[in-house]
N, C-alpha and C. Protein backbone atom coordinates (compact mmCIF):
# COMPACT_ATOMS: atom_id res chain seq x y z
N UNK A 1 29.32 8.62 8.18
CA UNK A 1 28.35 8.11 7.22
C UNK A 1 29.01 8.02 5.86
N UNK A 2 28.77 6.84 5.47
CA UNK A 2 29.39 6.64 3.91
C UNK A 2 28.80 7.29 3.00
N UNK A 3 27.30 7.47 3.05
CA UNK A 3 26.81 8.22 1.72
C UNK A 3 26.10 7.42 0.78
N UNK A 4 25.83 5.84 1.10
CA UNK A 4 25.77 4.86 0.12
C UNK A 4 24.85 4.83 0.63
N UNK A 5 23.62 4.66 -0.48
CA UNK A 5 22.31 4.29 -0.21
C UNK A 5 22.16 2.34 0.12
N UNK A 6 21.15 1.98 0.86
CA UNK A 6 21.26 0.41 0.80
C UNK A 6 20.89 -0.21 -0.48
N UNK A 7 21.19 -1.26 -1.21
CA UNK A 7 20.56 -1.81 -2.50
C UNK A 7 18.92 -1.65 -2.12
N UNK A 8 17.97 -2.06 -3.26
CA UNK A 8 16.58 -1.82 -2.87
C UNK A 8 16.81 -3.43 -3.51
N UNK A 9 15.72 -3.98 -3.28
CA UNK A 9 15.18 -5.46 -3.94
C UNK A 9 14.84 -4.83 -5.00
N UNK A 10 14.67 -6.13 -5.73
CA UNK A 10 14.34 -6.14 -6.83
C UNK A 10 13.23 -6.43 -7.13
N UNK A 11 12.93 -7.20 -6.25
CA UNK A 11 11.52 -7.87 -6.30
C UNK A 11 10.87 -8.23 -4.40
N UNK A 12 9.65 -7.93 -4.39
CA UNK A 12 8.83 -8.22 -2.88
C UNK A 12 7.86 -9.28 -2.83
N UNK A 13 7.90 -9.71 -2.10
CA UNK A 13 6.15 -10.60 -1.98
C UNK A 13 5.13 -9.38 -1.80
N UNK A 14 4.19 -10.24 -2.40
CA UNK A 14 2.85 -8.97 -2.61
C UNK A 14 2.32 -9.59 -1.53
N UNK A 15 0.53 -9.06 -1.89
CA UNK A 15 -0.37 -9.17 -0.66
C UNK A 15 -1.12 -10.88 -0.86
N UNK A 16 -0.65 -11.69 -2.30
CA UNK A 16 -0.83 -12.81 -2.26
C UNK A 16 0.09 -13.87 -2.84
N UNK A 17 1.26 -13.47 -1.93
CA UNK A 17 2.50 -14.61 -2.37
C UNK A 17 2.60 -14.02 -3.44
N UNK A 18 2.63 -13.41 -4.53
CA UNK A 18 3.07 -13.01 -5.88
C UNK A 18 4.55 -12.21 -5.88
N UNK A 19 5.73 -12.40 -6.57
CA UNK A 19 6.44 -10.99 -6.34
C UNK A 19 6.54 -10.08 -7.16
N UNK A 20 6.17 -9.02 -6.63
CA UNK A 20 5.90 -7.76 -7.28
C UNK A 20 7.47 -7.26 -7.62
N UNK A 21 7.66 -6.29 -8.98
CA UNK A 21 8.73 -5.73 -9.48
C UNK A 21 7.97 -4.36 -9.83
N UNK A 22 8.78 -3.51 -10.03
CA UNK A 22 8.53 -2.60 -10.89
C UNK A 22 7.47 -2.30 -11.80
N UNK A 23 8.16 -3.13 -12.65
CA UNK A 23 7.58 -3.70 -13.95
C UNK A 23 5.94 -3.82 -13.64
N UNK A 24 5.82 -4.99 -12.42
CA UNK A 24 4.09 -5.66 -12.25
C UNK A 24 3.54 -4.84 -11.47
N UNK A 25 4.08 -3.63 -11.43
CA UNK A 25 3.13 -2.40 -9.94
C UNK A 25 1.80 -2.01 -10.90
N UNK A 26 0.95 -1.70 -10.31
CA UNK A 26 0.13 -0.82 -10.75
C UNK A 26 0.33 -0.03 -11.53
N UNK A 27 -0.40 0.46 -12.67
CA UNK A 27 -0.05 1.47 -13.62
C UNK A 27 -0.17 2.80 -13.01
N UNK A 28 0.73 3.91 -13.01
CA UNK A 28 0.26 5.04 -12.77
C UNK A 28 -0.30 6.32 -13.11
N UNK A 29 -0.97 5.30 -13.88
CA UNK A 29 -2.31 5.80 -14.61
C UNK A 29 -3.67 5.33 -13.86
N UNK A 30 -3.49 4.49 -12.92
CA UNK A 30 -4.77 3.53 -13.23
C UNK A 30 -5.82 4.95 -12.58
N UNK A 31 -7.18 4.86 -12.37
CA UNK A 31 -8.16 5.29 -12.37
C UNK A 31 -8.81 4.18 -11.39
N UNK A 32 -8.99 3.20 -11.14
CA UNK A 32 -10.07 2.73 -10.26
C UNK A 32 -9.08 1.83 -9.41
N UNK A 33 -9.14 2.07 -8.11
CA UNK A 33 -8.69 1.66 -6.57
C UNK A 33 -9.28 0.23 -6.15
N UNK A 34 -8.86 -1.36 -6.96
CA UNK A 34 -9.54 -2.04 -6.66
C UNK A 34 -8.43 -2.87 -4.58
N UNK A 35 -8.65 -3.53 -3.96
CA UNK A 35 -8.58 -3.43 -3.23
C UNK A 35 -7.15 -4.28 -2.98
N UNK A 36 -6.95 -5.18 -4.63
CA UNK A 36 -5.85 -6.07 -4.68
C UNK A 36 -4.22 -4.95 -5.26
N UNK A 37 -5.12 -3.81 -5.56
CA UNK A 37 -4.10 -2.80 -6.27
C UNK A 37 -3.73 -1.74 -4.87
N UNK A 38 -4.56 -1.53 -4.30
CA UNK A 38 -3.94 -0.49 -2.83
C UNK A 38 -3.00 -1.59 -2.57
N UNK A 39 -3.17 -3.09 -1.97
CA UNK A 39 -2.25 -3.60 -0.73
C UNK A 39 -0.86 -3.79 -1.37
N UNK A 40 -1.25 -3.93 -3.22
CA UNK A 40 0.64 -4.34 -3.58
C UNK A 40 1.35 -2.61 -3.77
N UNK A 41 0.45 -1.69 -3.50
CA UNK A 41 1.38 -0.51 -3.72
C UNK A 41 2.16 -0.54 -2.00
N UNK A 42 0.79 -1.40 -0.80
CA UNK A 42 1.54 -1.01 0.37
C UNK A 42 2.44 -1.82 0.47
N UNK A 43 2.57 -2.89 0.05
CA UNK A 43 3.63 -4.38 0.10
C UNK A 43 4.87 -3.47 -0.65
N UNK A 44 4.98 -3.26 -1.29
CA UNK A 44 5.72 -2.17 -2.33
C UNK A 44 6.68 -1.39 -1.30
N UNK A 45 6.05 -0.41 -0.61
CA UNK A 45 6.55 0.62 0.44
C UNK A 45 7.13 -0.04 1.20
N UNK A 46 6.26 -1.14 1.73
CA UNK A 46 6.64 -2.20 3.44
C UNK A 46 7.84 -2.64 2.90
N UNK A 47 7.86 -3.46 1.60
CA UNK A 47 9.23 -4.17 1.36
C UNK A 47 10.64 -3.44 0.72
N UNK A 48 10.64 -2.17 0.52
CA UNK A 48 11.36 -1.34 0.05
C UNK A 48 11.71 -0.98 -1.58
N UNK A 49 10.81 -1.67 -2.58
CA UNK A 49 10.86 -1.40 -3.95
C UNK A 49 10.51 -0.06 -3.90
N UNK A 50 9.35 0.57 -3.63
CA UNK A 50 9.77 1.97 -3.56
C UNK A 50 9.11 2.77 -2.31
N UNK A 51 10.22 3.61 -3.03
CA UNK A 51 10.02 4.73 -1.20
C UNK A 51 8.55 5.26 -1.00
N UNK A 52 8.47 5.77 -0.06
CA UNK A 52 6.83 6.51 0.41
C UNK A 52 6.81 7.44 -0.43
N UNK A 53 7.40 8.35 -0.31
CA UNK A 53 7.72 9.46 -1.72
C UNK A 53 7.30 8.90 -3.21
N UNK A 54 7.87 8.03 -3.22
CA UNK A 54 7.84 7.58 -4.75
C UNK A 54 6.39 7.36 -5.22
N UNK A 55 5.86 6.01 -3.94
CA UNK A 55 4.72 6.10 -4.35
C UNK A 55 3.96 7.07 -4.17
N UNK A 56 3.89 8.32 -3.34
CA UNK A 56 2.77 8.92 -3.16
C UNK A 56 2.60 9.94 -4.69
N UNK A 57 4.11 9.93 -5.06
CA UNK A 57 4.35 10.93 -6.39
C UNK A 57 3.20 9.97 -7.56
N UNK A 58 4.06 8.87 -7.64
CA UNK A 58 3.52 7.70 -8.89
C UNK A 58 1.89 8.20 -8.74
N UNK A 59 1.48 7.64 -7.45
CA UNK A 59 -0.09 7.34 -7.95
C UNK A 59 -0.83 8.62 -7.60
N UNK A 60 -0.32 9.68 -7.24
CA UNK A 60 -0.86 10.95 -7.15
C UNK A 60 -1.68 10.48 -5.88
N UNK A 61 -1.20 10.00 -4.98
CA UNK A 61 -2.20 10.07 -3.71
C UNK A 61 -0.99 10.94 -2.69
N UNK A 62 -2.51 10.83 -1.60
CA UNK A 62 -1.96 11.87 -0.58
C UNK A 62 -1.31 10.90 0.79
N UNK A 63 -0.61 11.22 1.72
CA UNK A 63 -0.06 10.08 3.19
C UNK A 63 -1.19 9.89 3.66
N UNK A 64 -2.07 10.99 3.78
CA UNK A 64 -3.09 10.31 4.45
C UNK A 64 -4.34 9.23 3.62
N UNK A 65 -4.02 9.03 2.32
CA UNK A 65 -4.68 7.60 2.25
C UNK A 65 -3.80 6.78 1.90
N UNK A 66 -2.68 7.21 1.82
CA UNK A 66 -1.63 6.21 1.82
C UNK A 66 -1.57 4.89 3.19
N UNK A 67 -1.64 6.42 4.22
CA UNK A 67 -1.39 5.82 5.69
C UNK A 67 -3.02 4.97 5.73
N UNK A 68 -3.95 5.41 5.81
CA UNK A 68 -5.47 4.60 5.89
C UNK A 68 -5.37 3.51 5.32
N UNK A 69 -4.12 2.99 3.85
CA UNK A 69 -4.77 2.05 3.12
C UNK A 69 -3.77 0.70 4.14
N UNK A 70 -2.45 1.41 4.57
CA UNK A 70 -1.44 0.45 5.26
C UNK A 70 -2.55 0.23 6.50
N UNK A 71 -2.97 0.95 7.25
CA UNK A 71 -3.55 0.56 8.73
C UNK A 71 -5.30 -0.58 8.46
N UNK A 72 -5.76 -0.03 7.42
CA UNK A 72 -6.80 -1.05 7.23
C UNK A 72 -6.22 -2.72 7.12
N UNK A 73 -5.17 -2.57 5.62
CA UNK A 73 -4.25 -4.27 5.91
C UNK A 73 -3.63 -4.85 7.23
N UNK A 74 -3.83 -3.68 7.92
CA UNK A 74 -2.99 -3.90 9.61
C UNK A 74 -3.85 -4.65 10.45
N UNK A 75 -5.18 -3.89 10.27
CA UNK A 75 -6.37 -4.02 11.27
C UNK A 75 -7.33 -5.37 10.84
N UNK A 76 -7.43 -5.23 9.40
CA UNK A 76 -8.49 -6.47 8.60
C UNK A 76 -7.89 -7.30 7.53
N UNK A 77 -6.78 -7.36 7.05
CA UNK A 77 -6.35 -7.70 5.91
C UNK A 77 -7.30 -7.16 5.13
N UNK A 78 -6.90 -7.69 3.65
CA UNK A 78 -7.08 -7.07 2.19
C UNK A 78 -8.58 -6.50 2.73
N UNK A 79 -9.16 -7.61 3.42
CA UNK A 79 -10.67 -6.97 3.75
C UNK A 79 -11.38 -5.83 3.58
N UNK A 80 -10.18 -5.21 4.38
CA UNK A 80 -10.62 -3.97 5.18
C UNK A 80 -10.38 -2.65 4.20
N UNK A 81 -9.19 -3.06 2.70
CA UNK A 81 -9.43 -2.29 2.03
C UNK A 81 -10.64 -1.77 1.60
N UNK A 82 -11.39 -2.68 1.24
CA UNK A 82 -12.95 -2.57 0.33
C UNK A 82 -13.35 -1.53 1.39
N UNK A 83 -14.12 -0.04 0.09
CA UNK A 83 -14.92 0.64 1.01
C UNK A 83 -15.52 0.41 1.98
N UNK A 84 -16.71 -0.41 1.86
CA UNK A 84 -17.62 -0.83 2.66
C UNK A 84 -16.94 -1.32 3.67
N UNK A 85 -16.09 -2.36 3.86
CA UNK A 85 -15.22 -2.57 5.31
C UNK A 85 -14.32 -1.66 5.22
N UNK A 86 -14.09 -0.52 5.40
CA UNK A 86 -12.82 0.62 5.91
C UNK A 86 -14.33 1.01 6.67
N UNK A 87 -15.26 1.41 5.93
CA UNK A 87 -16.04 2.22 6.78
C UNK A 87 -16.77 1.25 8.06
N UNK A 88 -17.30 0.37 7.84
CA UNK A 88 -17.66 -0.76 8.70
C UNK A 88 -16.12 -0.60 9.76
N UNK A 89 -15.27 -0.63 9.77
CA UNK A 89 -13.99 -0.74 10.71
C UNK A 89 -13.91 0.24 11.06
N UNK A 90 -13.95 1.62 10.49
CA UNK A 90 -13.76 3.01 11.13
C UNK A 90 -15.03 2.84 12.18
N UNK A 91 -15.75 2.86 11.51
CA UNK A 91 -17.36 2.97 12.88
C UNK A 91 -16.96 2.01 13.76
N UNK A 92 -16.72 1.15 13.31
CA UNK A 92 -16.64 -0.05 14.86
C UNK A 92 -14.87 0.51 15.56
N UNK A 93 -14.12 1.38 15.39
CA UNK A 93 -12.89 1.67 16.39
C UNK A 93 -13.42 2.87 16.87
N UNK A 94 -14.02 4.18 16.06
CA UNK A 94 -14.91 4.81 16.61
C UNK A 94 -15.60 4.73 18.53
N UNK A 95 -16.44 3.32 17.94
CA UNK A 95 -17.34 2.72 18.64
C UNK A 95 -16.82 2.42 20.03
N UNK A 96 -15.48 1.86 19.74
CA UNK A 96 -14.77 1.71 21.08
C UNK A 96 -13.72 2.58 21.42
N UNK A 97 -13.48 3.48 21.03
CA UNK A 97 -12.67 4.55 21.99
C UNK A 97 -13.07 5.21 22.44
């Protein structure tokens, strides 16, 4: 093993064609979870601007809504962020297992 980390991008496609940097992430400050701000922190992780670590440090969240916010974009797109559809989607996988 060389020891060399891989370059990271510089820049990702977000959750609407936009490319996200650094710079355009979410503040990590913000205070309110709108549903266009969870998917570019997960576009963020997915595309390698920053690590899982990083973000979970930045926005003071925990893996496990980290992991809930990636599997809702999995299951519904941006949709499924919005409270009301995470919970509408949890009851209906619920429903069928």
């Amino acid at each position: 093993m060389s020891g060399v980390e891989p370059a990271r991008p510089h820049e990702v496609m977000g959750p609407h064609g936009e490319m996200l940097t650094i710079a355009t992430l979410p503040s990590r400050t913000i205070s309110r979870w709108v549903p266009a701000r969870k998917a570019q922190v997960v576009y963020a992780v997915n595309g390698g601007l920053l690590s899982l670590d990083e973000a979970l440090v930045r926005y003071s969240i925990s893996l496990e809504e980290f992991i809930g916010w990636r599997r809702s974009i999995e299951q519904a797109g941006l949709h499924g962020l919005r409270v009301t559809q995470a919970q509408f989607y949890r009851s209906k996988r619920a429903k069928n297992s």
